[in-house]
Structure formats: structure tokens, C-alpha cells
Protein backbone atom coordinates (compact mmCIF):
# COMPACT_ATOMS: atom_id res chain seq x y z
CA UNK A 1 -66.55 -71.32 160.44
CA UNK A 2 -63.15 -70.50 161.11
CA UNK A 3 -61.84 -68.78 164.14
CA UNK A 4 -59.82 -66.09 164.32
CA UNK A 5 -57.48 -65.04 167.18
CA UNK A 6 -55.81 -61.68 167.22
CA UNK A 7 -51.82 -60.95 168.84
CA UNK A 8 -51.02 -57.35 169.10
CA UNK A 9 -48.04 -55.85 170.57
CA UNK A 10 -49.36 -53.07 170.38
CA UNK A 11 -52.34 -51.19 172.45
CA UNK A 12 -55.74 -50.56 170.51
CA UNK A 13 -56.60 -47.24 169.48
CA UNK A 14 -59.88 -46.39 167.95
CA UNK A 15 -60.39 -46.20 164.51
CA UNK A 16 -62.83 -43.54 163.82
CA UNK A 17 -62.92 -39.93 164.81
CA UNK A 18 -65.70 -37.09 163.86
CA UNK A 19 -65.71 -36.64 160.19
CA UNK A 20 -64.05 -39.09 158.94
CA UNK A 21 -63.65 -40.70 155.41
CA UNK A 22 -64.40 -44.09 155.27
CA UNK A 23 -61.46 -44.23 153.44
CA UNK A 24 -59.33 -42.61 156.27
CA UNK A 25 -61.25 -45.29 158.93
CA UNK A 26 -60.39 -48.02 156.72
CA UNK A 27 -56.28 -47.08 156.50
CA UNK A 28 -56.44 -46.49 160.37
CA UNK A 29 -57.76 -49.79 160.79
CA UNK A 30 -54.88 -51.31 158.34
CA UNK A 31 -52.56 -49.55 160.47
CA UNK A 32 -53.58 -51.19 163.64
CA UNK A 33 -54.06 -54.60 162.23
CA UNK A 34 -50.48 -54.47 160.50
CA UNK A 35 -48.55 -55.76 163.38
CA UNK A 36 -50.79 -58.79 164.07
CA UNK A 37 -50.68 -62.11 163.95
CA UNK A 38 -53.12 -63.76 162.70
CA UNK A 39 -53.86 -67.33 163.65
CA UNK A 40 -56.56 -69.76 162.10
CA UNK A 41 -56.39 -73.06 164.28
CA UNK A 42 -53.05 -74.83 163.13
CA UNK A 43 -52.51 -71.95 159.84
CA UNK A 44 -50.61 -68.87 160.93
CA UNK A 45 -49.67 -66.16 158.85
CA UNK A 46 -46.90 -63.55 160.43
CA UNK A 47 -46.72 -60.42 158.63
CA UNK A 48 -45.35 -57.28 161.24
CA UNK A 49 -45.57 -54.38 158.80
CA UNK A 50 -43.72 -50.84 160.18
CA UNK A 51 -46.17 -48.94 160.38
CA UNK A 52 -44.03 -45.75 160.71
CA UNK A 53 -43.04 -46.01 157.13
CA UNK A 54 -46.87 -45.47 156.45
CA UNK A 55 -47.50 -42.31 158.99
CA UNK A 56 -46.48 -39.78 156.19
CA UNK A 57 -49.10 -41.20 153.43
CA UNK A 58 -52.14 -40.53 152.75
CA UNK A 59 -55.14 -42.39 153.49
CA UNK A 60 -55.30 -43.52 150.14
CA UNK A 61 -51.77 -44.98 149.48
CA UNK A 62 -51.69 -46.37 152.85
CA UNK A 63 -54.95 -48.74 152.41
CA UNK A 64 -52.84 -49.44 148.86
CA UNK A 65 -49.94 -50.29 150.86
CA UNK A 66 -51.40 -52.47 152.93
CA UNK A 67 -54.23 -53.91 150.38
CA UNK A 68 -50.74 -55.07 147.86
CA UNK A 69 -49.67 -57.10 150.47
CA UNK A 70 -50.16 -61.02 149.62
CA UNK A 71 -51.89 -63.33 152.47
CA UNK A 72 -50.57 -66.89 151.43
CA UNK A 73 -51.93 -69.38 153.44
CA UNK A 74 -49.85 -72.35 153.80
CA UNK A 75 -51.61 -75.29 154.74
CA UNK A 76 -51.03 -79.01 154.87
CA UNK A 77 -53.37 -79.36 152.30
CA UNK A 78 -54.17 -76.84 149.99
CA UNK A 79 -51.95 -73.70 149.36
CA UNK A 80 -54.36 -70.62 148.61
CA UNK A 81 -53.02 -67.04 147.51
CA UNK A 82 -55.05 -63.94 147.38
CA UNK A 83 -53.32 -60.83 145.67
CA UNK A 84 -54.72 -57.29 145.80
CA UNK A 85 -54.12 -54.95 143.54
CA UNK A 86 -55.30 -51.51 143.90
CA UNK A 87 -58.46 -53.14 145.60
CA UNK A 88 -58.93 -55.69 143.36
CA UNK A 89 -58.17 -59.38 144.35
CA UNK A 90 -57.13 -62.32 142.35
CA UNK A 91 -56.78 -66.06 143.75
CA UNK A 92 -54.66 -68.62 143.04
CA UNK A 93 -55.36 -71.82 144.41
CA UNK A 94 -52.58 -74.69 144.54
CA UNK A 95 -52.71 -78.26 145.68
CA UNK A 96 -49.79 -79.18 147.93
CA UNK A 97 -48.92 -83.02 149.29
CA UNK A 98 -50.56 -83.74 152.31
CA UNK A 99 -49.25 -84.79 155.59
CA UNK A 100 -50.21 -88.04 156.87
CA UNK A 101 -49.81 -88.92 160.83
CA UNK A 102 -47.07 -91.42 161.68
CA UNK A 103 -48.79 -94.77 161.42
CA UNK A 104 -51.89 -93.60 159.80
CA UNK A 105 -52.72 -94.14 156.04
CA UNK A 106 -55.80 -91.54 156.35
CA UNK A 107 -54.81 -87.80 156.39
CA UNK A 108 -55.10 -86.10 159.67
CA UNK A 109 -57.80 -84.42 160.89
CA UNK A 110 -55.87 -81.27 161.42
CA UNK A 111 -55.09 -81.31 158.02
CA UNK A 112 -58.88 -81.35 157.08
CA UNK A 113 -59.31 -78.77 159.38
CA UNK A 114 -56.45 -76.29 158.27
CA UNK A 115 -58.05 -77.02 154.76
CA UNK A 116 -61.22 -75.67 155.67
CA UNK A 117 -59.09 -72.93 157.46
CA UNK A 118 -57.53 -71.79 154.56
CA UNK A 119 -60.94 -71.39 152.86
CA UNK A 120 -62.68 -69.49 155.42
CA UNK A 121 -59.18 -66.81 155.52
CA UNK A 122 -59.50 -66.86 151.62
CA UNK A 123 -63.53 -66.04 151.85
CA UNK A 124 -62.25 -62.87 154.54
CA UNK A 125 -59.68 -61.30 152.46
CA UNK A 126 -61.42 -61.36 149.02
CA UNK A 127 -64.39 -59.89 151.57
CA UNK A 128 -61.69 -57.31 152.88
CA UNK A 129 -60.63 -56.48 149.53
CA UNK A 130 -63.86 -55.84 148.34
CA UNK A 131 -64.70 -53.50 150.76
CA UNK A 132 -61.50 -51.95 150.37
CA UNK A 133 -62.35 -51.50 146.49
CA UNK A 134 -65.68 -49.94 147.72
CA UNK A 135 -63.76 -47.66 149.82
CA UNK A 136 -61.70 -46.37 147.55
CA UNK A 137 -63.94 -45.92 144.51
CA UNK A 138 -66.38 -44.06 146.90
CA UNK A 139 -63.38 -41.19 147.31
CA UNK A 140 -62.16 -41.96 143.71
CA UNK A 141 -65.20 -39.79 142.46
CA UNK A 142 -64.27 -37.04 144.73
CA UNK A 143 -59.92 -37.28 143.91
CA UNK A 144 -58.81 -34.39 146.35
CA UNK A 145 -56.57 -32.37 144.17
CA UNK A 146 -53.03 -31.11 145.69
CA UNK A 147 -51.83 -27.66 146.34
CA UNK A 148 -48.55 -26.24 147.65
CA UNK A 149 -49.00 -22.99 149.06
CA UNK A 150 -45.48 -21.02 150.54
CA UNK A 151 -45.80 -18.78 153.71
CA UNK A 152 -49.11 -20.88 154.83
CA UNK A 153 -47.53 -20.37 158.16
CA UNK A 154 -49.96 -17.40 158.43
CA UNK A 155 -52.10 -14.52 156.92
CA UNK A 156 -53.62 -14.71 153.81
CA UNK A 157 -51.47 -18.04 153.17
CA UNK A 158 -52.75 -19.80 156.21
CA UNK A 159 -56.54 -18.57 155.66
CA UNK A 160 -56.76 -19.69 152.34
CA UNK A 161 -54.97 -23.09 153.57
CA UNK A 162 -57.80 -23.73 155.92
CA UNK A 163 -60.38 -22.79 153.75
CA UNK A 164 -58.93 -25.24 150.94
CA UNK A 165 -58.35 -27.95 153.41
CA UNK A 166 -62.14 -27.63 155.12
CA UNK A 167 -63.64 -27.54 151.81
CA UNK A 168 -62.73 -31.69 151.37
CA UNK A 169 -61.33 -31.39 148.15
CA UNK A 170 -57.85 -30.36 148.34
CA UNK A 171 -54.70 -31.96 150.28
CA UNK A 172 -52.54 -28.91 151.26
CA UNK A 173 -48.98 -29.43 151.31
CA UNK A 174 -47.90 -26.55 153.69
CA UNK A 175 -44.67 -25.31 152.31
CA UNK A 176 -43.15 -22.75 155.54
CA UNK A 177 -39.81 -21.67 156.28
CA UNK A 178 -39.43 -24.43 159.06
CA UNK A 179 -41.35 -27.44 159.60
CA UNK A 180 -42.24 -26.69 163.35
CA UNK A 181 -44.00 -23.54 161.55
CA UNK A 182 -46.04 -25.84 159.48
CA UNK A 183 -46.65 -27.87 161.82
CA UNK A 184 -48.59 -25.05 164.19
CA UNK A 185 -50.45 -23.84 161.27
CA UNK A 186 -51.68 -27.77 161.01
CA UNK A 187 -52.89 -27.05 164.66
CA UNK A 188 -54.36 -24.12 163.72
CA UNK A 189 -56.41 -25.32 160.58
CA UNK A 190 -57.76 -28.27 162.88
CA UNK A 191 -58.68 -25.93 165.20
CA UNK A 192 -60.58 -24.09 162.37
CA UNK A 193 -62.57 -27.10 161.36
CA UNK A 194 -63.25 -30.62 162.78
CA UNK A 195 -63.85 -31.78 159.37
CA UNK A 196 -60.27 -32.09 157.95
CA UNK A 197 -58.71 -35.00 158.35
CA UNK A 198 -55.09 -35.54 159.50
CA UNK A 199 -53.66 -36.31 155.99
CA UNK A 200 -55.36 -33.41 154.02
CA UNK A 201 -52.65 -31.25 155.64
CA UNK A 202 -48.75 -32.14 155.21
CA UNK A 203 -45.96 -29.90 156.86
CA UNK A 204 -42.68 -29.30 154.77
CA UNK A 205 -39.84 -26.75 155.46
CA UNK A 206 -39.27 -24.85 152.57
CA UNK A 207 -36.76 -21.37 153.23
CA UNK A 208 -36.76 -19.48 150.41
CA UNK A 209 -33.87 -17.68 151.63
CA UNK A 210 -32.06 -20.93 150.67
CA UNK A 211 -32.21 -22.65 147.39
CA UNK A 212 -30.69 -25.69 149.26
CA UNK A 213 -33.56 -26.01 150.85
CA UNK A 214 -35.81 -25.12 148.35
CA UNK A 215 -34.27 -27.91 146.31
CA UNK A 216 -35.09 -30.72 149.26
CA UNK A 217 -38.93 -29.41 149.68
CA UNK A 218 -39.17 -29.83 145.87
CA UNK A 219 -37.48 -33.02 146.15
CA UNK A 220 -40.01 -34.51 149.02
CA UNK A 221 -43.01 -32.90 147.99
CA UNK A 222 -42.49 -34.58 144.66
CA UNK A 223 -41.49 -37.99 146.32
CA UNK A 224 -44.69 -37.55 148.50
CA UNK A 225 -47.60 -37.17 145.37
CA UNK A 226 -48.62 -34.52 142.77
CA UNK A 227 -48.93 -31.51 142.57
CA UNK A 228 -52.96 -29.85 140.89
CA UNK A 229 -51.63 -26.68 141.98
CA UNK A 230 -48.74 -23.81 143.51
CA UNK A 231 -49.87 -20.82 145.27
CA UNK A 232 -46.30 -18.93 145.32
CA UNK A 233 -47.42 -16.92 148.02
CA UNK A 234 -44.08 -16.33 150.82
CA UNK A 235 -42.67 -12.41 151.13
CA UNK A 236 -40.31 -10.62 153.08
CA UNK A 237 -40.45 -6.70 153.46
CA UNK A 238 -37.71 -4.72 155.08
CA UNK A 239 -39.62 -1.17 154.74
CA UNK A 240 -37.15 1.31 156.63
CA UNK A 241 -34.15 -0.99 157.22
CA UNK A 242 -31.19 0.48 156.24
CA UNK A 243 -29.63 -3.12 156.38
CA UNK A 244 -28.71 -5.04 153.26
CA UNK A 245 -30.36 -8.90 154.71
CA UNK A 246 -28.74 -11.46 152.72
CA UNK A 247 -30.15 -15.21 151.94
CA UNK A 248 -27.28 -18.16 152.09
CA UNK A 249 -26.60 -17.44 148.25
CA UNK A 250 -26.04 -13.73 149.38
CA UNK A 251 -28.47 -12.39 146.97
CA UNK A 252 -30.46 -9.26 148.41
CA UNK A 253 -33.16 -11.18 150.44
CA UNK A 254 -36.17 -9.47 149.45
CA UNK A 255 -35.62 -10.13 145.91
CA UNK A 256 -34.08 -13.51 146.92
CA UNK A 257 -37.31 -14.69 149.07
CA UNK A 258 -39.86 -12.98 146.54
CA UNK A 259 -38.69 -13.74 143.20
CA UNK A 260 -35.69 -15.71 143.18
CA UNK A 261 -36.70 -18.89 145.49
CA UNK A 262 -40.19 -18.84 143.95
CA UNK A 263 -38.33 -18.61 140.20
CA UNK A 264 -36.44 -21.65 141.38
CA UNK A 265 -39.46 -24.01 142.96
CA UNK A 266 -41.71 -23.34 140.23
CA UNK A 267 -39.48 -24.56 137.67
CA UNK A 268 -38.84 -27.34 139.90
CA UNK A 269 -42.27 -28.31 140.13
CA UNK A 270 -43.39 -28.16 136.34
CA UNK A 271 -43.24 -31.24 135.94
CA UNK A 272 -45.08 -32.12 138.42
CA UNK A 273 -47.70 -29.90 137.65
CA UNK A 274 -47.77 -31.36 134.25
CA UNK A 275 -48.71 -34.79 135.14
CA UNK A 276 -51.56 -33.73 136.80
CA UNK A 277 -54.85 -35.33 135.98
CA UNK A 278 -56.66 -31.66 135.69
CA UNK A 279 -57.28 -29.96 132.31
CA UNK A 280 -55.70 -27.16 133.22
CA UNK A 281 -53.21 -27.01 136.63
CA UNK A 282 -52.54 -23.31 138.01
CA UNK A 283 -49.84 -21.88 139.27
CA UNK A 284 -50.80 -18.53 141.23
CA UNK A 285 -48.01 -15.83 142.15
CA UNK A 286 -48.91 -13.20 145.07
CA UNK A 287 -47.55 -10.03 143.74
CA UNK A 288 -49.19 -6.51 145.10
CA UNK A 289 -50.32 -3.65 143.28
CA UNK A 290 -46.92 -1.71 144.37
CA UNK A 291 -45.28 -2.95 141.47
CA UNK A 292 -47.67 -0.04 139.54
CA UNK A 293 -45.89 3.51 140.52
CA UNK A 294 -48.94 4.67 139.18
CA UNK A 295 -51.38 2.65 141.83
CA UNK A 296 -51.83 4.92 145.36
CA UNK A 297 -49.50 2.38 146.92
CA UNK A 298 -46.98 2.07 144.56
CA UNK A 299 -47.00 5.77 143.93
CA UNK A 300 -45.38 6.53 147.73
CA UNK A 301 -41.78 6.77 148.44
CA UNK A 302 -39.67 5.62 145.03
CA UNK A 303 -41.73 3.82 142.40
CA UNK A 304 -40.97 0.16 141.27
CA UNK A 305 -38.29 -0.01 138.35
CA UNK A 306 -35.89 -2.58 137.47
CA UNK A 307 -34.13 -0.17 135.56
CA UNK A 308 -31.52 -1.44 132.49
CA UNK A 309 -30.69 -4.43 135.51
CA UNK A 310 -27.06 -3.05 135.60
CA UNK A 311 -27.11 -4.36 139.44
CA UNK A 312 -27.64 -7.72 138.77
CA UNK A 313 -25.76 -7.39 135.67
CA UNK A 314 -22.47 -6.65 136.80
CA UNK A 315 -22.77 -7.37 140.59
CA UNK A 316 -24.30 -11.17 139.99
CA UNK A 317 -25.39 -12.07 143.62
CA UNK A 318 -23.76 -9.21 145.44
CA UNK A 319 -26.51 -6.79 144.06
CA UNK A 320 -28.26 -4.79 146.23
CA UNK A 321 -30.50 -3.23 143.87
CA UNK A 322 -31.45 -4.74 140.53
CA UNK A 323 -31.06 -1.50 138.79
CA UNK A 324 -28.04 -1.29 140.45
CA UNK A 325 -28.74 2.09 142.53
CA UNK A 326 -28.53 2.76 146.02
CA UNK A 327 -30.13 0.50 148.83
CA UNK A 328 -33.79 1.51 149.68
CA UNK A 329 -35.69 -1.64 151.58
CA UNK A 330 -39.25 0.15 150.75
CA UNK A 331 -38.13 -0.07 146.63
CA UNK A 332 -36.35 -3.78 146.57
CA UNK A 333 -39.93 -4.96 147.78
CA UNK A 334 -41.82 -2.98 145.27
CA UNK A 335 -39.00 -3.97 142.75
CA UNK A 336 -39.28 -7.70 143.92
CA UNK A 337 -43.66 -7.67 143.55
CA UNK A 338 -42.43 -5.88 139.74
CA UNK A 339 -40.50 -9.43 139.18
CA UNK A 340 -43.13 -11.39 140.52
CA UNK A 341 -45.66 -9.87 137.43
CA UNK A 342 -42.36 -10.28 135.22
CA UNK A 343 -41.98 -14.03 135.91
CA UNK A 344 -46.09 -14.40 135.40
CA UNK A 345 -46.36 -13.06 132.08
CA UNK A 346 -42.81 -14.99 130.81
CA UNK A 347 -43.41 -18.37 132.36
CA UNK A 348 -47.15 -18.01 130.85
CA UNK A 349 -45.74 -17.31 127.54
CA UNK A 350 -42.94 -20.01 127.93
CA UNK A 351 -45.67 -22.89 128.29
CA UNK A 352 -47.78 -21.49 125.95
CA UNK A 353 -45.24 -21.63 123.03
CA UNK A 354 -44.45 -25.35 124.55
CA UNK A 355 -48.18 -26.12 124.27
CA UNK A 356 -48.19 -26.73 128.02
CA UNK A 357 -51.74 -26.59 130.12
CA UNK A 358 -50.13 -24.93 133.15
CA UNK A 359 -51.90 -21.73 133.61
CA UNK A 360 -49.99 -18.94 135.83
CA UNK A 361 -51.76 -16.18 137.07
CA UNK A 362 -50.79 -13.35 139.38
CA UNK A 363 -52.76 -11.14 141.89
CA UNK A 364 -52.66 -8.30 144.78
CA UNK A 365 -54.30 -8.91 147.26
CA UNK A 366 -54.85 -5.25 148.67
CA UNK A 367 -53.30 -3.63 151.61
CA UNK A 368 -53.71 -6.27 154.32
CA UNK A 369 -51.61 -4.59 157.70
CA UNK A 370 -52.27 -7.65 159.86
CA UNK A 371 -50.24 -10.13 158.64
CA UNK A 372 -46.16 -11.50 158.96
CA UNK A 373 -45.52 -9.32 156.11
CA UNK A 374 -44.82 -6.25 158.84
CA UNK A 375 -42.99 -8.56 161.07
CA UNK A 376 -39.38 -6.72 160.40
CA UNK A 377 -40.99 -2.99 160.71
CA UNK A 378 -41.18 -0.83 163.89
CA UNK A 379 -43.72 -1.84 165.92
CA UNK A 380 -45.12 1.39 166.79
CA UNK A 381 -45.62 2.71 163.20
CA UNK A 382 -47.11 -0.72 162.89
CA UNK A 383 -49.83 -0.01 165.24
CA UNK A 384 -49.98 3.28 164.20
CA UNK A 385 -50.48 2.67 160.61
CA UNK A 386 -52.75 -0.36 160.97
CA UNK A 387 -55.30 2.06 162.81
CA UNK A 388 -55.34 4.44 160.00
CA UNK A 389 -55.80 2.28 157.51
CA UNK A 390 -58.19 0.47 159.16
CA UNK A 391 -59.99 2.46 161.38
CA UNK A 392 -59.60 6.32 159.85
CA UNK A 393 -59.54 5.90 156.29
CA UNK A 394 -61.05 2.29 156.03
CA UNK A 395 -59.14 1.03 152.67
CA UNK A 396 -57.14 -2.20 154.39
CA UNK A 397 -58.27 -5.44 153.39
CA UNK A 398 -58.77 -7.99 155.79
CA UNK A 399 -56.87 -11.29 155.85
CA UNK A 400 -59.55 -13.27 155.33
CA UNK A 401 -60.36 -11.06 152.33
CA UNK A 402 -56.80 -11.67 151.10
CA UNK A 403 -57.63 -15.14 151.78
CA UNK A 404 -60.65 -15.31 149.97
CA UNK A 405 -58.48 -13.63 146.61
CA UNK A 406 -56.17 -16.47 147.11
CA UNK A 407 -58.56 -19.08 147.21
CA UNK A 408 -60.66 -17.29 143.84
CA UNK A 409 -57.07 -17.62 142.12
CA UNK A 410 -56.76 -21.54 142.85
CA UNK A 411 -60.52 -22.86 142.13
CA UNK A 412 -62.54 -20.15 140.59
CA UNK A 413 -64.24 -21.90 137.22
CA UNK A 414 -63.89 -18.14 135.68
CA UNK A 415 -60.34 -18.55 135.56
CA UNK A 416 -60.87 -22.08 134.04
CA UNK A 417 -59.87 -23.03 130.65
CA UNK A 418 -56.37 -21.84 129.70
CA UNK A 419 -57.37 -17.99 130.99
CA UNK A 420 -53.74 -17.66 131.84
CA UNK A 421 -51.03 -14.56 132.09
CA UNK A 422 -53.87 -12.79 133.94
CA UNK A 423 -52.99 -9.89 136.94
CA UNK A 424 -56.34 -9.74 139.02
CA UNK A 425 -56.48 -6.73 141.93
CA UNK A 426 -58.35 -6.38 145.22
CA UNK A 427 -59.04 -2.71 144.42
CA UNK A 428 -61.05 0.20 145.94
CA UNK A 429 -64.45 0.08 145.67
CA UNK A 430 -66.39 2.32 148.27
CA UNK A 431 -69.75 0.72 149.32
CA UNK A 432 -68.85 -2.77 148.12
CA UNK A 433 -69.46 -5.10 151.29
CA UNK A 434 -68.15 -6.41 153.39
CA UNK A 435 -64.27 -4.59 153.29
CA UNK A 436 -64.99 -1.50 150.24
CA UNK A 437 -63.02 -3.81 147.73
CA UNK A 438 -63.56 -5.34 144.28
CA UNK A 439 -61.07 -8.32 143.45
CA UNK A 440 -61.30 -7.67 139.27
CA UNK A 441 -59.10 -8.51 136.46
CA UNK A 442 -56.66 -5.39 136.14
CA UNK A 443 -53.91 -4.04 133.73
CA UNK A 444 -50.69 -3.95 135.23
CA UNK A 445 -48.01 -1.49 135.14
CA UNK A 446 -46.85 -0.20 131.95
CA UNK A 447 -42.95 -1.92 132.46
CA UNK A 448 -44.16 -5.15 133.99
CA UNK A 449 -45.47 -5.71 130.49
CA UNK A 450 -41.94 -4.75 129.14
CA UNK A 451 -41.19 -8.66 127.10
CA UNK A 452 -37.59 -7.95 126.86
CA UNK A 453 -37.07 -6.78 130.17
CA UNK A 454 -39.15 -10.14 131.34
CA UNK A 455 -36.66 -12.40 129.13
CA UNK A 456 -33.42 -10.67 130.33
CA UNK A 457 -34.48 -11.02 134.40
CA UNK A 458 -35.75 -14.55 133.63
CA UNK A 459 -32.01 -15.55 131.94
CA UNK A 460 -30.37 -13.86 135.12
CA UNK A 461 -32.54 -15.40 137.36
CA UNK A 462 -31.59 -19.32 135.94
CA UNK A 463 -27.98 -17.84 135.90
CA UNK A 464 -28.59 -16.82 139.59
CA UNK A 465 -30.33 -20.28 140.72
CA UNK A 466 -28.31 -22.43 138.68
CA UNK A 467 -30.75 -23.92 136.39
């Protein structure tokens, strides 16, 4: 039998942890052995492989990397190739002139041996392969789909991100306005469950508040796999600010963060979404049931109305309102969760007339006080209201209740098919545990059902984006 001698110049590192894949322990072990050099008596193979290349992939396409890689074996003898492909090896052998030893007619014996070398290295990697093949088609029957899901930096975005990721069949591409940001909510969802592994979550920075960037997430989310799914899911509210906030387009950033940088990714991402290998990939748009002046939300303060769009009209990107009336930061978000049921319905009936099997759905989640979305109010009517809601009059929803709406929206089989241009609500429902809601399918307001208006804000939306 041959022997084997291992070089590393770099320190061991175990290659299992709890809950593992044997498809993750198998890439970890790749990644270790990479940098090796293998010696078989007088054979040697040098391959140093940078492994930092491979951190970002997946399980998966790492033990691909690694597994495409060709071992020839060079010997004095014989000349022996194994090529993997996908897990799958093929051999060529090849018979190459031998050496003889100065003064000696018969061929050396360390050219017998490094022939019998070459066949015992051979006999590993087809083993290796194999077992690499077995790997991989044990996890091929269980393909973890992909989902990118915007503002999973925290509530009802980062619930339903750990909830997805625990369950072992998604990879969550965690789209937040900085990467550091998706990078604690990685910390987080490992802290929620032992059971994901490292690459079922992936960290991007994606600001809505700049289509710049929104253009490189697309860009590297693309480069980086499919996409099964797209939980547009990121908001901004600046209820009682008196201050026009602009994004770096200067559009009103309410509208700019809720509609417009969503507008922009999704039709970025089509594609993507297109090639996926499910029947039917969804794309799932947070709205709220504000955009309904006739809801009990949407019916305080100024009701939702995009009005004839004069603002956006004849202001282009220095609009303030899209109706083109004075400021009012409680109405732009109400206006921008109106848009947001706008887009659904017109991107729905856009794929359906292209015979697309994208589905796009929208929902609202019900009144959820304890999440980023109150981040830019005053802190005491924040408290205030939060213990009203939740404590006096019981009829918040909890984030993981949002969560759980989310999730519903992204994997429920009732929503399977091509059930699309749907607007489901987490309404009232007095007695129903564990929260007094009921997350049903619901009609939406009377204008967000308004096809013109839909056709005209998606036209000045591309004009607005540049597509």
C-alpha cells in the first residue's frame, strides 16, 4: 500500500461542528487539505489552492471547486489522470518511457515503486470522488432554495430570516443597508439555532436609499447563485418629521426606500428569479393595510392617495409628495405602502401577459410597534403608544407574528400554483390565539386597484430609476 505524507502550512482546524451537513464537513475538509502537499514515496503532486477565493461559497460549489480539480500523477512509469466532474470521475491512463539507472539495462526499482504509487493515489481519488458524489446527491434531494429578504437586519425581516434559515431548506441572502448590519443579524440567527450552518446565511449591503448600491447587491447576489425567492420587505417611516429626508438620487426617501429601490431590485432580479428550478418562484412585497383610508389605520391623520401624480409629474425627483401637495411624513408612508400594492398588482399582470411563472404577492403584516420601523419617531410617544397598543387595547401584532406572515407568504403550498396578484392581511380577530389576529386573503383599497394609475407610477418609476 502506498504511503501518504501530509505538508501543511497551515494549522489544523476541525472539520465538523454540531449539525452539520455532511456536505458542509466534506467542503471544510477540502478546504484544509487544499494547501497540501501531497507526497507518495518518489511521486509528488503540488497543488496550493487559495482558499480565500472559496470562503464566500457555499458548501456545495466549494466541494465542486475543489472536486474539478485534476490530480495527474506523473510518474516514471505510467502517467495516470483522474478528472472529476461534478462528483463524477473519469481516468485516463497513459504509458510514458521509463527511466533506466545509469549503467543498468533493468528499470529501477523506484520506478516500480512510483508505478505502484501512482495506482494506489489513483484507487484514493476515484474513492474520494465517490464519496464526494455520495455527498452531494444526499443534499441534492433536499436543494435548499434561495431567498433575498431586504431589512433582515431586524423585526419581522430578521424573524422570518431565522426561521427560514433553521428550517434547512433555504439559504438566506441577507440584503441590509450595510454589511456590518447583516453581518450581526448572522450572529443573531446562530444564536437562534445551532442547526444552521455558516453558508445558509450570506451578508450583502443593499441601501435602498441608493440605487448605486442597489445596482452592486443585485450585481453580487446574482454573481453569488440564484435566486427561488425576494421578500421586498425594507421601510422607512418619518411619522411627525417635518423634514423632507432625501436618498442620493434626491427622491423623497420614504417613497425612495419603499417603492422606488424595491421597483428597481426586483426588476433587477427577474431574471434571476426566472431561472429558478421551482414551478413557480415568488416575489413577496411588505405593504401595510394603511394604504386602505378605509382600514382603522389608514383611516387616521390624511388617507393614502397618489392623487393625478402631478408631484412626480412635473417635479421628477424633487417631489415631495407624489400628488404633488404639501409635505406630511405620516401620508408619504401611507402613500409609499399605496405604491407598494400598485407595483404588486402591475408587475403580476406584466409577467402574466409574458407567460412568466414569477408569482408576486403582497401583505400587511398588522401593527407591529416593536420593530426599526419607529426608529426616526419620538421616543416617548414610542413608549407611550407601544403600551396602548399592546397592553390597553391589545390589537399590536407581535414580531414574531409579523414574522410568521412573512414566512406564510414565501413557502405556504396555499399560495402555490400561479395564485399570484394576491393582498393577504393580518387583521383583527378578537379571541383568535395567540395575538387576536387572522392573516386572510383581503381586498385592498378601492385606488390601489386603479390599472391606469398602476401603469402611469410604474412608467415614472423606470423613468425615475433609469431602466
Amino acid at each position: 500500500m502506498p504511503r501518504f505524507h501530509f505538508d501543511s502550512g497551515a494549522p489544523s482546524h476541525p472539520f465538523e461542528t454540531p449539525g452539520m451537513s455532511a456536505l458542509s464537513r466534506n467542503a471544510r475538509g477540502l478546504d484544509a487539505l487544499a494547501p497540501m502537499t501531497i507526497r507518495v514515496f518518489g511521486a509528488r503532486r503540488d497543488r496550493t489552492v487559495d482558499a480565500a477565493r472559496m470562503r464566500g461559497m457555499s458548501s456545495r460549489r466549494r466541494v465542486r471547486r475543489h472536486t474539478a480539480m485534476t490530480l495527474a500523477m506523473r510518474t516514471t512509469m505510467t502517467r495516470a489522470t483522474v478528472t472529476v466532474t461534478r462528483g463524477r470521475p473519469t481516468t485516463t491512463m497513459t504509458r510514458a518511457t521509463p527511466v533506466r539507472a545509469r549503467g543498468d539495462d533493468a528499470t529501477t526499482t523506484r520506478s516500480r515503486r512510483d508505478a505502484l504509487a501512482s495506482v494506489g493515489l489513483l484507487c484514493a481519488s476515484v474513492a474520494f470522488a465517490a464519496r464526494a458524489n455520495e455527498d452531494d446527491e444526499e443534499e441534492g434531494g433536499k436543494r435548499k432554495k434561495r431567498v433575498v429578504i431586504t431589512g433582515s437586519n431586524s423585526g419581522i425581516g430578521l424573524d422570518a430570516a431565522k426561521k427560514l434559515a433553521a428550517s434547512g431548506e433555504w439559504t438566506v441572502a441577507l440584503a441590509c443597508r450595510t454589511r456590518a448590519e447583516a453581518e450581526a443579524a448572522k450572529r443573531e440567527i446562530f444564536e437562534y439555532s445551532n442547526a444552521v450552518a455558516d453558508d445558509n446565511v450570506e451578508c450583502y449591503g443593499c441601501d435602498l436609499a441608493s440605487l448605486e448600491s442597489v445596482r452592486a447587491f443585485a450585481r453580487e447576489v446574482r454573481a453569488n447563485g440564484g435566486v427561488d425567492a425576494l421578500a421586498l420587505n425594507a421601510g422607512v417611516e418619518y411619522s411627525g418629521d417635518p423634514v423632507v429626508h432625501r436618498t442620493k438620487e434626491e427622491f423623497e426617501e420614504t417613497v425612495g426606500v419603499n417603492h422606488l429601490g424595491h421597483f428597481l431590485l426586483a426588476n433587477m432580479l427577474l431574471d434571476e428569479l426566472e431561472k429558478s428550478s421551482e414551478t413557480h418562484p415568488r416575489i413577496v412585497v411588505t405593504a401595510s393595510e394603511v394604504h386602505d383610508p378605509a382600514s382603522p389605520g389608514g383611516g387616521v391623520g390624511k388617507g393614502a392617495t397618489l392623487g393625478d401624480l402631478s408631484g412626480i409629474e412635473t417635479q421628477g425627483a424633487a417631489f415631495e409628495m407624489a400628488s404633488g401637495e404639501e409635505f406630511d411624513a405620516d401620508k408619504a408612508y401611507k402613500d409609499s405602502k399605496l405604491m407598494n400594492v400598485l407595483f404588486t398588482y402591475e408587475l403580476e399582470r406584466r409577467l402574466r401577459e409574458r407567460n412568466s411563472k414569477i408569482t408576486v404577492n403582497a401583505f400587511g403584516p398588522g401593527l407591529i410597534t416593536r420593530t426599526g420601523l419607529f426608529r426616526n419617531q419620538n421616543p416617548l410617544f414610542v413608549k407611550v403608544f407601544d403600551f396602548a397598543v399592546n397592553n390597553v387595547f391589545h390589537v399590536a401584532e407581535t414580531v414574531s407574528g409579523g414574522g410568521d406572515c412573512l414566512v406564510f407568504m414565501l413557502t405556504d403550498p396555499s399560495l402555490g400554483g400561479d395564485r399570484g396578484g394576491l393582498y393577504y392581511n393580518n387583521t383583527l380577530s378578537p379571541g383568535t390565539p395567540p395575538t387576536g389576529h387572522a392573516f386572510v386573503p383581503t381586498e385592498s383599497s378601492k385606488e390601489s386597484n386603479d390599472v391606469d394609475e398602476a401603469r402611469r407610477l410604474w412608467a415614472l418609476s423606470e423613468s425615475l430609476v433609469g431602466l
